[in-house]
C-alpha atoms as a PDB file:
ATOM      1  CA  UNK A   1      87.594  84.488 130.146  1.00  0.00           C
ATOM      2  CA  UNK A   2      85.536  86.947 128.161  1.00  0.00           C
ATOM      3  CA  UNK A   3      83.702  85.568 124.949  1.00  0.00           C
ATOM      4  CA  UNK A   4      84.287  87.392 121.814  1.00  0.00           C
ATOM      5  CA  UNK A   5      80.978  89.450 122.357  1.00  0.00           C
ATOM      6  CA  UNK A   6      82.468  90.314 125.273  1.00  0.00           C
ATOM      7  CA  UNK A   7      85.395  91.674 123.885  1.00  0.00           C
ATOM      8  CA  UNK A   8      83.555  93.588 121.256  1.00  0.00           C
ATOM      9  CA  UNK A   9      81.706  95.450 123.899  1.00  0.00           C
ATOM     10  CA  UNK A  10      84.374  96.043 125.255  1.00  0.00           C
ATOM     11  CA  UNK A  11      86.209  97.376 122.499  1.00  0.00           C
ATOM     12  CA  UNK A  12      83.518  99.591 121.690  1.00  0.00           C
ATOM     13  CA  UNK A  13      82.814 101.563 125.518  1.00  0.00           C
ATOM     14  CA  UNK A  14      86.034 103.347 124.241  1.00  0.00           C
ATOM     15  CA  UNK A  15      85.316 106.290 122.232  1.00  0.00           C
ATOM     16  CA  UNK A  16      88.589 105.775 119.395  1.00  0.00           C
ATOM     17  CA  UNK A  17      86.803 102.421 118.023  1.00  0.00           C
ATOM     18  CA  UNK A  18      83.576 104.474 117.313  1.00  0.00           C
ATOM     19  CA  UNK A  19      85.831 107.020 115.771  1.00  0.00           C
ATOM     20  CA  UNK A  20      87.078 104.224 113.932  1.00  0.00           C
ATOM     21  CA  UNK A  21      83.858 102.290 112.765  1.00  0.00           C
ATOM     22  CA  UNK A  22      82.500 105.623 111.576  1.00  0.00           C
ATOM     23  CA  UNK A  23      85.648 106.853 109.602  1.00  0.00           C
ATOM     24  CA  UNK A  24      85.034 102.976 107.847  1.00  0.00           C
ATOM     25  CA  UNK A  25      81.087 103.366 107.276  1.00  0.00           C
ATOM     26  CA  UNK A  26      81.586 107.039 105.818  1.00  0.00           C
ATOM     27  CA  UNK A  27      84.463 105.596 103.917  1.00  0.00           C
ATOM     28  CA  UNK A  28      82.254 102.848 103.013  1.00  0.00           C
ATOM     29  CA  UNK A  29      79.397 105.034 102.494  1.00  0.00           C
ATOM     30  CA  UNK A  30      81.314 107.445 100.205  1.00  0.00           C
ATOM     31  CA  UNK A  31      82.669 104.348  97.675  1.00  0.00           C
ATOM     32  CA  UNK A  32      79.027 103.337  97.409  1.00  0.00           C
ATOM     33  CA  UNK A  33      77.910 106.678  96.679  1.00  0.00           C
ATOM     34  CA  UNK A  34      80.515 106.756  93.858  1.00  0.00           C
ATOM     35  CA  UNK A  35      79.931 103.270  92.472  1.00  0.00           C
ATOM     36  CA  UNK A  36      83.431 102.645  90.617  1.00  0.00           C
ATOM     37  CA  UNK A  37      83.683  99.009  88.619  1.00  0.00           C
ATOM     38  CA  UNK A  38      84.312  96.596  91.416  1.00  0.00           C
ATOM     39  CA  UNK A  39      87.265  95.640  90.398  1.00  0.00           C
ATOM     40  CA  UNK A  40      88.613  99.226  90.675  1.00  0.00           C
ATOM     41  CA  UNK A  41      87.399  99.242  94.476  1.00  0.00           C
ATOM     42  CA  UNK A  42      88.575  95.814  95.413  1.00  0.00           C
ATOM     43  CA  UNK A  43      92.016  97.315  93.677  1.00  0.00           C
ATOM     44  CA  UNK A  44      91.525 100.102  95.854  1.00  0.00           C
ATOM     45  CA  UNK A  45      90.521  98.897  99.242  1.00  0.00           C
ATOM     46  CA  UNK A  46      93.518  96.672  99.206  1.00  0.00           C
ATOM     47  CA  UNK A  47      96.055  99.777  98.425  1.00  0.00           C
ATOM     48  CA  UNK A  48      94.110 100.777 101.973  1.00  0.00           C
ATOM     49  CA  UNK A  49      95.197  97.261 103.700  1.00  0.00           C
ATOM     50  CA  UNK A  50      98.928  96.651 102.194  1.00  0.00           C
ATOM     51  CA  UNK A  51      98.930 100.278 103.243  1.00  0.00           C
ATOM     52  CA  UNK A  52      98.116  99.608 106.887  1.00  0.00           C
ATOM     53  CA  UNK A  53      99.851  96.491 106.661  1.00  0.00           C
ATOM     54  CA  UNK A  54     103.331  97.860 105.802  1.00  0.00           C
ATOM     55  CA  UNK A  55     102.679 101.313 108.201  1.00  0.00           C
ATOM     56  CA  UNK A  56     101.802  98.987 111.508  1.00  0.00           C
ATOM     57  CA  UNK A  57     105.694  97.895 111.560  1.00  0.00           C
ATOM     58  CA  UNK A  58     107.426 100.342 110.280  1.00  0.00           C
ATOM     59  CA  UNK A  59     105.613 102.771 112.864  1.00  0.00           C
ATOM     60  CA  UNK A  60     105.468 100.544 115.697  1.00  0.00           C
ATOM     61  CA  UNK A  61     109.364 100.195 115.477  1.00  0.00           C
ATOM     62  CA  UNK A  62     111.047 103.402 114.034  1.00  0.00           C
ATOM     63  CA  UNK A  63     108.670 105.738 115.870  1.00  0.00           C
ATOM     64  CA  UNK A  64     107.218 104.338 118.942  1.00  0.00           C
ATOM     65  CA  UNK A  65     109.969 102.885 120.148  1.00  0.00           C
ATOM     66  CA  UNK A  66     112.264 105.876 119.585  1.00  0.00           C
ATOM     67  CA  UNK A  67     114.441 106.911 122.295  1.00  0.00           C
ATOM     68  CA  UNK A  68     112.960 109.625 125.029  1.00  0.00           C
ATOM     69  CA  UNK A  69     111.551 112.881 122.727  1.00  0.00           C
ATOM     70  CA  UNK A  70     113.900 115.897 123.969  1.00  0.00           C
ATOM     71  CA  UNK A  71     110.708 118.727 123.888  1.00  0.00           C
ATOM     72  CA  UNK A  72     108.247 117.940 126.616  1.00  0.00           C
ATOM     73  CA  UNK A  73     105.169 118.035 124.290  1.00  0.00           C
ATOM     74  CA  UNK A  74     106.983 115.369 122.265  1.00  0.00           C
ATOM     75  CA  UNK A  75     107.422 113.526 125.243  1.00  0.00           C
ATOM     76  CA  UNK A  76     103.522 114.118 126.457  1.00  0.00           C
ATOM     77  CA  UNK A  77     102.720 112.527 122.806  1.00  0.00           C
ATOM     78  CA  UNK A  78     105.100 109.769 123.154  1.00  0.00           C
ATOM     79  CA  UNK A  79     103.925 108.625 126.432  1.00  0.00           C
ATOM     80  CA  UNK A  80     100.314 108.248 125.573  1.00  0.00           C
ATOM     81  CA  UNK A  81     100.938 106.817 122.116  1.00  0.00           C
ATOM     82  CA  UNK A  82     103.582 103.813 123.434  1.00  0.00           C
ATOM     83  CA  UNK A  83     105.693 104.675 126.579  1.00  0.00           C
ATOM     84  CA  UNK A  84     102.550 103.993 128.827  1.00  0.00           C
ATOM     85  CA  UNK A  85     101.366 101.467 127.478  1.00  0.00           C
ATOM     86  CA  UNK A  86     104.173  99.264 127.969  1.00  0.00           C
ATOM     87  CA  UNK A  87     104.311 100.245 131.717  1.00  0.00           C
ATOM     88  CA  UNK A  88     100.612  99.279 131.794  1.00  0.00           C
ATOM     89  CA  UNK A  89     100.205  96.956 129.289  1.00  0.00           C
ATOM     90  CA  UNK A  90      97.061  95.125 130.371  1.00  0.00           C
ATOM     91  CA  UNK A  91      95.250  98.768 131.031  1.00  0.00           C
ATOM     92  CA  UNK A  92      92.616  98.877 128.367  1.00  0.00           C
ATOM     93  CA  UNK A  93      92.456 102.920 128.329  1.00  0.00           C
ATOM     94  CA  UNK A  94      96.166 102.976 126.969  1.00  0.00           C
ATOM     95  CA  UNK A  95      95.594 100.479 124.359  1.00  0.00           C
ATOM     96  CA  UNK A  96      93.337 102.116 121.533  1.00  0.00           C
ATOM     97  CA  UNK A  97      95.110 104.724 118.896  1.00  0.00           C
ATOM     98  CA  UNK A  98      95.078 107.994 120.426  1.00  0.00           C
ATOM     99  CA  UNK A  99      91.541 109.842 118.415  1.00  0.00           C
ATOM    100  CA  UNK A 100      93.485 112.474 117.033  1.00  0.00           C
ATOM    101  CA  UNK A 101      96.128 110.313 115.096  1.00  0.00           C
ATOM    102  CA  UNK A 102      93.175 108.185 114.045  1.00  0.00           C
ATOM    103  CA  UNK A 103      92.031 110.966 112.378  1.00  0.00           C
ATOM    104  CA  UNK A 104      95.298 111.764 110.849  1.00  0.00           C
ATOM    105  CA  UNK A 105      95.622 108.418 109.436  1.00  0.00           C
ATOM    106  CA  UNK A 106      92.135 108.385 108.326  1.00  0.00           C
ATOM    107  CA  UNK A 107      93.018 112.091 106.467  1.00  0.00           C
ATOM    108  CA  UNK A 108      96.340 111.040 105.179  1.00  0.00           C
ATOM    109  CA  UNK A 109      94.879 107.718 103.688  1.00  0.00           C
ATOM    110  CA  UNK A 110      91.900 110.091 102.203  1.00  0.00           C
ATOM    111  CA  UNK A 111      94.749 112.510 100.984  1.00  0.00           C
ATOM    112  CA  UNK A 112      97.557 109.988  99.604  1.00  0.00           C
ATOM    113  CA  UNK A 113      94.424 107.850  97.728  1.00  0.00           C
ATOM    114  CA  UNK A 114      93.221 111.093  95.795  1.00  0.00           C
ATOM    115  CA  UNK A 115      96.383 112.225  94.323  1.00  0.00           C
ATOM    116  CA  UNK A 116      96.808 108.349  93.130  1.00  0.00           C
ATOM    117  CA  UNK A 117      93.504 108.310  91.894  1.00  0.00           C
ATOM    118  CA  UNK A 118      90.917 110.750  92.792  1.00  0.00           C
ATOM    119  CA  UNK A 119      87.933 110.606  95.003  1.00  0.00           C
ATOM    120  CA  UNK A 120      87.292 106.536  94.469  1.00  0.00           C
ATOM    121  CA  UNK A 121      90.875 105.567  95.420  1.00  0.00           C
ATOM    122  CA  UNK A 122      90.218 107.788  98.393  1.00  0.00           C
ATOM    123  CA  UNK A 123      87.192 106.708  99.701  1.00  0.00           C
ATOM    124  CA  UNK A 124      88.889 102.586  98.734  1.00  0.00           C
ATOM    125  CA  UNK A 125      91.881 103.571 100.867  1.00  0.00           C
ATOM    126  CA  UNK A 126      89.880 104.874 103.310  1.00  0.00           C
ATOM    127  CA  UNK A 127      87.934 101.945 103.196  1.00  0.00           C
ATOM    128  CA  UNK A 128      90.852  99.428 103.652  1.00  0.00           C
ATOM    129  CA  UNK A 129      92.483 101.576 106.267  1.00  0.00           C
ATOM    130  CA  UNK A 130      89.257 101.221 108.160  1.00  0.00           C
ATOM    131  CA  UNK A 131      88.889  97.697 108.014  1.00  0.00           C
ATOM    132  CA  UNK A 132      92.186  97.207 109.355  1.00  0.00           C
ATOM    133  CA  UNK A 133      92.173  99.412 112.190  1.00  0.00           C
ATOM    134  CA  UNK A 134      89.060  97.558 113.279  1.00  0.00           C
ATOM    135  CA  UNK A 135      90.973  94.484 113.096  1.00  0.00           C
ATOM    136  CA  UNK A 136      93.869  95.917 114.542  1.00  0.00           C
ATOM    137  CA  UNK A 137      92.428  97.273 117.784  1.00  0.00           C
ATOM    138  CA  UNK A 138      90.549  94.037 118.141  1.00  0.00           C
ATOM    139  CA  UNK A 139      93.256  91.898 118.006  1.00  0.00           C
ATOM    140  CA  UNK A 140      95.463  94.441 119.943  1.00  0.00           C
ATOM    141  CA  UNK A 141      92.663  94.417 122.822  1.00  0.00           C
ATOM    142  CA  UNK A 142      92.153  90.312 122.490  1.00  0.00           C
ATOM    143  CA  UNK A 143      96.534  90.279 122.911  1.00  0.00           C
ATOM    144  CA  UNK A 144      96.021  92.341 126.773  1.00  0.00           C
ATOM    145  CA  UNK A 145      92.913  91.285 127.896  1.00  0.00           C
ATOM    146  CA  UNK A 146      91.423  87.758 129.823  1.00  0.00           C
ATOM    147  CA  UNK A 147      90.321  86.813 126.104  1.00  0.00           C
ATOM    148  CA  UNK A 148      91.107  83.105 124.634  1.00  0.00           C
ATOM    149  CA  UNK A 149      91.325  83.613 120.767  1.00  0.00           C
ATOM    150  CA  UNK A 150      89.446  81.065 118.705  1.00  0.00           C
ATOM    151  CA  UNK A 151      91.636  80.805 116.022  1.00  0.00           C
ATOM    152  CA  UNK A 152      95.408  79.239 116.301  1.00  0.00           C
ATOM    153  CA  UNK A 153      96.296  82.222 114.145  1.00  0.00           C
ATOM    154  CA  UNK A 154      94.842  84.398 117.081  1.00  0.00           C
ATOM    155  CA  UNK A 155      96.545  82.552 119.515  1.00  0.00           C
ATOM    156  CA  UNK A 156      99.671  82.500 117.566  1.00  0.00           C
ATOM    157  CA  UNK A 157      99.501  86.743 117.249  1.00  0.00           C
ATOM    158  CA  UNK A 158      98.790  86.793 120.927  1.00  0.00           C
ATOM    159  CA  UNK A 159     101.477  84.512 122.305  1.00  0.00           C
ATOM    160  CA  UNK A 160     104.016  87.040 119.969  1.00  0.00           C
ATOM    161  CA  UNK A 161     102.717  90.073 121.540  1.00  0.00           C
ATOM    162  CA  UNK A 162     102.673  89.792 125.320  1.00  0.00           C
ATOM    163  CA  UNK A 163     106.236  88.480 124.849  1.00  0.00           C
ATOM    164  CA  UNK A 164     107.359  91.831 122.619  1.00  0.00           C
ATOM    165  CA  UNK A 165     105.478  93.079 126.018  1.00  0.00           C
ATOM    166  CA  UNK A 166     107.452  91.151 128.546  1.00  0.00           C
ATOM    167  CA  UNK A 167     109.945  89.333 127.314  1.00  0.00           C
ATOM    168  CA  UNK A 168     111.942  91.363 124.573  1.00  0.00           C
ATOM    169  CA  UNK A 169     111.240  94.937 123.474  1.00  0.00           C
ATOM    170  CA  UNK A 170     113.128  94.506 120.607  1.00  0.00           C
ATOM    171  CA  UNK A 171     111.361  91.964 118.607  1.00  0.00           C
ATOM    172  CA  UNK A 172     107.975  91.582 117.515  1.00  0.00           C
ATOM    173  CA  UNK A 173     106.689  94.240 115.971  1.00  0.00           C
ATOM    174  CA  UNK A 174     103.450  92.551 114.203  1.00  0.00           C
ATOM    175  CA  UNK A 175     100.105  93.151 116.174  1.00  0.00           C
ATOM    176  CA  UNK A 176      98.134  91.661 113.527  1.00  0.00           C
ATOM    177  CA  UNK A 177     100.771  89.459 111.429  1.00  0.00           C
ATOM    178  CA  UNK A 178     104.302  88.820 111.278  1.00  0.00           C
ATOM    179  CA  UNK A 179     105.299  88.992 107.730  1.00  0.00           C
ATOM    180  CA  UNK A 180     107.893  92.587 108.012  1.00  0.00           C
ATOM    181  CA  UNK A 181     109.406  91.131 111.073  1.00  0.00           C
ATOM    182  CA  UNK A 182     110.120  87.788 109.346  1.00  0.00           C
ATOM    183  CA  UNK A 183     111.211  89.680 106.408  1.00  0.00           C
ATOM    184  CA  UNK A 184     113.917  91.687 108.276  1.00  0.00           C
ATOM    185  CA  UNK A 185     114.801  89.189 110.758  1.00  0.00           C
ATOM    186  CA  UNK A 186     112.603  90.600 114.346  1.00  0.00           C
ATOM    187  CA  UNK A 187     110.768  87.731 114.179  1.00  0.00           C
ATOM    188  CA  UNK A 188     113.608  84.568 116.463  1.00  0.00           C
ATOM    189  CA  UNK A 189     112.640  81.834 118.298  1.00  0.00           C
ATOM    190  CA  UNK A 190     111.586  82.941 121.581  1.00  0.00           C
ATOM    191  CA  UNK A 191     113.208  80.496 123.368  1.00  0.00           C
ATOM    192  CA  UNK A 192     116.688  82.027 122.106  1.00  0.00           C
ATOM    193  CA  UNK A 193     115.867  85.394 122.704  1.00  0.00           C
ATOM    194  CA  UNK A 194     116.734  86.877 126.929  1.00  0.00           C
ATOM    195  CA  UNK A 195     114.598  88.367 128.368  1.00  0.00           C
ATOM    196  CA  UNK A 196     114.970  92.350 128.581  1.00  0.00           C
ATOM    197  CA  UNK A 197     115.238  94.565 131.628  1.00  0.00           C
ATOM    198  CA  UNK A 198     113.571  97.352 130.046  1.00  0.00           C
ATOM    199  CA  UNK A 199     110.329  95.618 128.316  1.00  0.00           C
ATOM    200  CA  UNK A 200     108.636  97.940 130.546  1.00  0.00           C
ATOM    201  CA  UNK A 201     110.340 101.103 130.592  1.00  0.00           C
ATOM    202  CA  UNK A 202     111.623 101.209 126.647  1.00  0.00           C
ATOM    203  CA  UNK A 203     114.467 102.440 128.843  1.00  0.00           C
ATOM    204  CA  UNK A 204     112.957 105.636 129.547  1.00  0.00           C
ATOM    205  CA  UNK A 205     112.834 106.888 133.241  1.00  0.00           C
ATOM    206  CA  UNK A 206     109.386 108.305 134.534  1.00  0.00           C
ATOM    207  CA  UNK A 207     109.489 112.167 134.887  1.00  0.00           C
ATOM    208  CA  UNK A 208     110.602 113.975 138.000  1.00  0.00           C
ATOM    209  CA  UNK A 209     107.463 114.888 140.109  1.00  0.00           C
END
């Protein structure tokens, strides 16, 4: 079992978590620089968080697990952002957000938080966003890797994932909480849910070689 320094090297011998720990210290770096009340940051980091919050479910379910992408690019994209991953789940390369969509969510936080607020609800957004991802591909590594979590709330995240993994494609959206799936009902009992032939494949077919 790795330790939980263990798993943070890990994490970081990929090159999307540095992409992600710098987009958080510039963000960090640029609310500093701008030195809003504290209040006004707090207010804004946490637009950043809900933000991320809200976008992990809705994104996981309505666009990940979309049917097979008619254009071949789209199906390129597809593949590395989802499709492969749940063929390989436990291969650490295909876990991490692909860099270039970190750096669209990174932009579109920057972009939505200025026309809210200007620069200091950017850089707060940014901020938040950042935060999360870290904790998001942390937990997302801890959920496919020999890692015990330390917390029961760890535990509890982990035991949820692997079985959206191999159990049921169709439920358990959450990486890092549960709260949309409970809200909207993708959260059952596990032990009344069967188990799906196609946890693996989303029920796409591998490409013709």
């Amino acid at each position: 079992m790795l330790s939980i320094g263990a798993l943070w090297r890990l994490a970081f011998r990929f090159r999307e978590m540095w992409l992600v720990a710098a987009g958080t210290a510039c963000a960090a770096a640029g609310l500093v620089w701008l030195s809003p009340p504290p209040s006004t940051a707090l207010l804004a980091v946490l637009c950043g968080i809900v933000g991320w919050a809200t976008s992990e479910y809705l994104f996981h379910r309505f666009v990940l697990h979309l049917p097979r992408p008619p254009w071949p690019f789209l199906r390129r994209v597809h593949a590395r952002l989802h499709w492969k991953h749940h063929q390989e789940p436990d291969d650490p390369r295909l876990l991490f957000i692909p860099a270039w969509s970190t750096v669209g969510l990174f932009g579109t936080a920057v972009g939505i938080g200025y026309a809210v607020g200007g620069w200091v609800c950017a850089a707060g957004s940014s901020l938040g966003l950042g935060l999360s991802l870290l904790h998001y591909e942390s937990t997302h590594l801890a959920a496919h890797v020999a890692y015990a979590p330390r917390t029961r709330w760890g535990a509890f995240m982990k035991r949820f994932h692997r079985l959206h993994h191999y159990k049921n494609e169709h439920f358990w959206f959450g990486v890092t909480h549960p709260v949309a799936d409970m809200l909207v009902g993708t959260w059952p009992d596990a032990r009344g849910v069967e188990k799906s032939s196609t946890a693996r494949t989303l029920g796409i077919e591998p490409e013709p070689t």
